[in-house]
C-alpha atoms as a PDB file:
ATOM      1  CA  UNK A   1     -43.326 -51.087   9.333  1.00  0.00           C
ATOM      2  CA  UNK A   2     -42.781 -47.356   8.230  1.00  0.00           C
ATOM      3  CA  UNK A   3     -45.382 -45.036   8.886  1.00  0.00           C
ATOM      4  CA  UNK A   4     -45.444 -44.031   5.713  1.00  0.00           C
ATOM      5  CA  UNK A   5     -46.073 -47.097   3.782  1.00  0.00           C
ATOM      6  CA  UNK A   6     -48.698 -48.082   5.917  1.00  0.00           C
ATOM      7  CA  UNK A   7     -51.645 -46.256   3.618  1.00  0.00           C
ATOM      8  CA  UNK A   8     -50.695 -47.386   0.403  1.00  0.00           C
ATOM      9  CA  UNK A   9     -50.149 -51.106   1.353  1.00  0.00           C
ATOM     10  CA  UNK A  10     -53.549 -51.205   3.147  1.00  0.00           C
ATOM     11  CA  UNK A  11     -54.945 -49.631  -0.123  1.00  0.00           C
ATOM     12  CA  UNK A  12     -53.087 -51.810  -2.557  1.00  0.00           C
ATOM     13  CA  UNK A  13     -54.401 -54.932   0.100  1.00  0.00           C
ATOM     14  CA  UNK A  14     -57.869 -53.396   0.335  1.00  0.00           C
ATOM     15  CA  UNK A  15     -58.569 -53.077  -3.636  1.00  0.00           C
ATOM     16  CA  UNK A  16     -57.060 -56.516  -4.106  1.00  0.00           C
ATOM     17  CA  UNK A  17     -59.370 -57.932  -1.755  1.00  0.00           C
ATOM     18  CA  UNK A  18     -61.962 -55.962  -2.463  1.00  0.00           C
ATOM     19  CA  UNK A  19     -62.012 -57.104  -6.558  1.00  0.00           C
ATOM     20  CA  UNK A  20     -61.022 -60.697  -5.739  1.00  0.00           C
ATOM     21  CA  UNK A  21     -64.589 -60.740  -3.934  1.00  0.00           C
ATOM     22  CA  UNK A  22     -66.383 -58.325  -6.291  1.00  0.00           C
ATOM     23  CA  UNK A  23     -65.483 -60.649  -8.897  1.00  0.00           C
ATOM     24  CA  UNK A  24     -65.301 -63.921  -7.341  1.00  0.00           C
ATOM     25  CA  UNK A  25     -69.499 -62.941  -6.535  1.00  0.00           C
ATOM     26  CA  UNK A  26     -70.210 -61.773 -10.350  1.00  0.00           C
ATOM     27  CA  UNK A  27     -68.845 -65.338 -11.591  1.00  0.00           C
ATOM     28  CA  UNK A  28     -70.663 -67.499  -9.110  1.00  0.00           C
ATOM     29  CA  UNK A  29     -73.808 -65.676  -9.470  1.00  0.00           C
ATOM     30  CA  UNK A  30     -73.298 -66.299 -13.224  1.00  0.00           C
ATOM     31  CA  UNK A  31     -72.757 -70.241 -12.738  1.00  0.00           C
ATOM     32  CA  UNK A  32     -75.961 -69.769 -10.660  1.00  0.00           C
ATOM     33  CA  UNK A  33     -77.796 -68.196 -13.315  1.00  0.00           C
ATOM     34  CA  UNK A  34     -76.928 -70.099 -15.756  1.00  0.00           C
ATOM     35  CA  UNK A  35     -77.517 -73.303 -13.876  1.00  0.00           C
ATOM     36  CA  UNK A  36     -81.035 -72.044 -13.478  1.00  0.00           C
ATOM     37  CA  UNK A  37     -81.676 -71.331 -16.843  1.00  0.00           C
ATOM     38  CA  UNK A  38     -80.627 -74.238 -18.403  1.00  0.00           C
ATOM     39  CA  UNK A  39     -82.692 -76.318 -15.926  1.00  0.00           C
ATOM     40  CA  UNK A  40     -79.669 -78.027 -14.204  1.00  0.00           C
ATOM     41  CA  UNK A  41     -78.574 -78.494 -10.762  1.00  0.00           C
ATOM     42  CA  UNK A  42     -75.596 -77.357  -9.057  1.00  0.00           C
ATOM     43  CA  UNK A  43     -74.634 -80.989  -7.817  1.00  0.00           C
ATOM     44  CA  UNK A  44     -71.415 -82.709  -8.401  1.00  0.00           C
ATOM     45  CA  UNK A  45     -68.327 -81.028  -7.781  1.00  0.00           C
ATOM     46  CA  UNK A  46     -66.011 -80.312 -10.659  1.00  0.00           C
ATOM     47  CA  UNK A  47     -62.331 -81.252  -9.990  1.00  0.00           C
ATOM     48  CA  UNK A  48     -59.960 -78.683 -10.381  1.00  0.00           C
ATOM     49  CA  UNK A  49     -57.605 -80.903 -12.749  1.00  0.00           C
ATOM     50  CA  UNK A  50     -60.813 -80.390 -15.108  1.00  0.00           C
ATOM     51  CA  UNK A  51     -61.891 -76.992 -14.306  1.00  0.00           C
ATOM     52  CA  UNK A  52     -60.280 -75.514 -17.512  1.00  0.00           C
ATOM     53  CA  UNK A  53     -61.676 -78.237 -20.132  1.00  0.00           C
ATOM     54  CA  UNK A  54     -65.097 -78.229 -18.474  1.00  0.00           C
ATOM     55  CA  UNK A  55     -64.932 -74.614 -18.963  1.00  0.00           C
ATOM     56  CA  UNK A  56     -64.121 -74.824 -22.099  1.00  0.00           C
ATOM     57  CA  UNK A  57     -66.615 -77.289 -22.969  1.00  0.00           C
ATOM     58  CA  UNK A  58     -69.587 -74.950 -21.709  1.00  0.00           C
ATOM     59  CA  UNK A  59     -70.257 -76.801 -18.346  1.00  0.00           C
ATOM     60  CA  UNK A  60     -71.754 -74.100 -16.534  1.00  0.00           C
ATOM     61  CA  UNK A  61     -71.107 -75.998 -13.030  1.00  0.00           C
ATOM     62  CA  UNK A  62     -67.426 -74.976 -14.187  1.00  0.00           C
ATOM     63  CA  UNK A  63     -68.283 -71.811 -13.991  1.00  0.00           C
ATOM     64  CA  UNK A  64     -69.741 -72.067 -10.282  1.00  0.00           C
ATOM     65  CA  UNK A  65     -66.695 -73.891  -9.413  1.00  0.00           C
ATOM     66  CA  UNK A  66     -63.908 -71.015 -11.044  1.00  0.00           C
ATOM     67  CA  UNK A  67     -66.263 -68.495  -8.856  1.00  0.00           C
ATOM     68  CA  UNK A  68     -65.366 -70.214  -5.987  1.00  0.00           C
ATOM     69  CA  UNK A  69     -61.839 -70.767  -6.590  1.00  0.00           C
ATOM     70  CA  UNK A  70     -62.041 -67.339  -7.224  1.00  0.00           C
ATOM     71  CA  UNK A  71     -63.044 -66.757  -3.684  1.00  0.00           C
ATOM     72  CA  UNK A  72     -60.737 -68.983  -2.194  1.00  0.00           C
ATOM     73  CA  UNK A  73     -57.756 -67.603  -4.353  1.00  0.00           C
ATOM     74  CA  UNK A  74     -58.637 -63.757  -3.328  1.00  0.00           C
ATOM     75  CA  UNK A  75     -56.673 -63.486   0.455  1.00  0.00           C
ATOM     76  CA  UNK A  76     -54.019 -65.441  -1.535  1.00  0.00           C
ATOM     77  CA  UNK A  77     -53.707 -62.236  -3.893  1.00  0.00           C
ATOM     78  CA  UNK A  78     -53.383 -60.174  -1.040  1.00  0.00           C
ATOM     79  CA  UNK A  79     -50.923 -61.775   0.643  1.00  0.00           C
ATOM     80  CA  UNK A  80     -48.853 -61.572  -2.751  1.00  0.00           C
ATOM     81  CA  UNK A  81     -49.484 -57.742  -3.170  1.00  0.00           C
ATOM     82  CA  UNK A  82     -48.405 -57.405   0.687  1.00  0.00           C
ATOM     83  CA  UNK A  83     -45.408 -59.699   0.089  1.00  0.00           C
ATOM     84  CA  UNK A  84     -44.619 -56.710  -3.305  1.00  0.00           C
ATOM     85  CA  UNK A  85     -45.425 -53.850  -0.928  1.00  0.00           C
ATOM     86  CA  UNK A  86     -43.146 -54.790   1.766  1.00  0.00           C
ATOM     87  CA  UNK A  87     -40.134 -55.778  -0.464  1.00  0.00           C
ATOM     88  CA  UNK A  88     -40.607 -52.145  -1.999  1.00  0.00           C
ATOM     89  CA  UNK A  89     -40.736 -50.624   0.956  1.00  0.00           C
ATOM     90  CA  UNK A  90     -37.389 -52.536   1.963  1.00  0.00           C
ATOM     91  CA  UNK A  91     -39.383 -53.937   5.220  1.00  0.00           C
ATOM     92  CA  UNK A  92     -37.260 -57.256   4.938  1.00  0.00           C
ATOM     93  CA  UNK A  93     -38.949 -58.609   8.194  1.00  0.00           C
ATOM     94  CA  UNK A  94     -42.049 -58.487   7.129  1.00  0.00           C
ATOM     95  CA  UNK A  95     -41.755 -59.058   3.708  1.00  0.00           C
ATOM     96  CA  UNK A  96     -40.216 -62.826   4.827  1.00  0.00           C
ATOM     97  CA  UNK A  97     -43.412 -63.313   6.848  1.00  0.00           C
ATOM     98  CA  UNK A  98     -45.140 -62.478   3.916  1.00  0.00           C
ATOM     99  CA  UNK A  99     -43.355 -65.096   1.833  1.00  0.00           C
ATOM    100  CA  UNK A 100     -43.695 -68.125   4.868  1.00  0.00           C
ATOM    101  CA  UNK A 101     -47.152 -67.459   5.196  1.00  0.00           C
ATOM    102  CA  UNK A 102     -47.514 -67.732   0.955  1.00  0.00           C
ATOM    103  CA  UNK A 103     -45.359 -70.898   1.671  1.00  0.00           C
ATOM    104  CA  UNK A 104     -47.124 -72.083   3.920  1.00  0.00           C
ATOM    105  CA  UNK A 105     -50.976 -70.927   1.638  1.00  0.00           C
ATOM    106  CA  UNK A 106     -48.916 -73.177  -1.357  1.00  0.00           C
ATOM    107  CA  UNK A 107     -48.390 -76.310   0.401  1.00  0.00           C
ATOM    108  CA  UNK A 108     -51.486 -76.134   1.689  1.00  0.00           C
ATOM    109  CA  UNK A 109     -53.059 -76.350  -1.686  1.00  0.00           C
ATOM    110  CA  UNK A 110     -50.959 -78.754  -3.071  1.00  0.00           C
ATOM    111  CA  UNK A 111     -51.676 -81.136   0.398  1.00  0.00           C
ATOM    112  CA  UNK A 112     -55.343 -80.510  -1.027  1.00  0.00           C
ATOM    113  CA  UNK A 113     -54.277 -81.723  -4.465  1.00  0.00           C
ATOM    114  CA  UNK A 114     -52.480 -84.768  -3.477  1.00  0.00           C
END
């Protein structure tokens, strides 16, 4: 990799990452909360086919769940921001890496689906 890409792909990397667990920690905190407060418990995993109705439909284990997805989701941003920076940058090798190892993030998940 060029020298002088380096900084702003670890920056772009580094905020991504950064956000994705800033924010990941602000909406499981709030499932937590509001798990408390309604006198619930956090048992009982909600699938991710019905994340987005239970969501919808106020469950706040939903929200506890999309805070963790959140979590989960966050390197998976960075890797896509890396895969952008290095295709800028014209750093072909890299940038294929990049894509395999997104590849490889996205069967992963759908192996986890299945």
């Amino acid at each position: 990799m060029k020298q002088a890409g380096q900084p702003r792909l670890s920056a772009s990397v580094s905020r991504v990452l950064h956000y994705g667990v800033f924010l990941s920690v602000v909406v499981t905190a709030a499932g937590f909360l509001w798990i408390a407060f309604a006198g619930g418990t956090a048992d009982g995993a909600i699938p991710f086919a019905r994340l987005f109705s239970s969501l919808a439909s106020g469950d706040p284990r939903s929200v506890l769940s999309a805070g963790i997805i959140l979590l989960l989701l966050t390197p998976v941003a960075g890797v896509v921001v890396a895969l952008y920076e290095f295709a800028r940058g014209r750093e072909h090798t890299w940038a294929f890496i990049s894509l395999a190892l997104l590849l490889i993030l996205a069967a992963g998940f759908l192996a986890g689906l299945a």
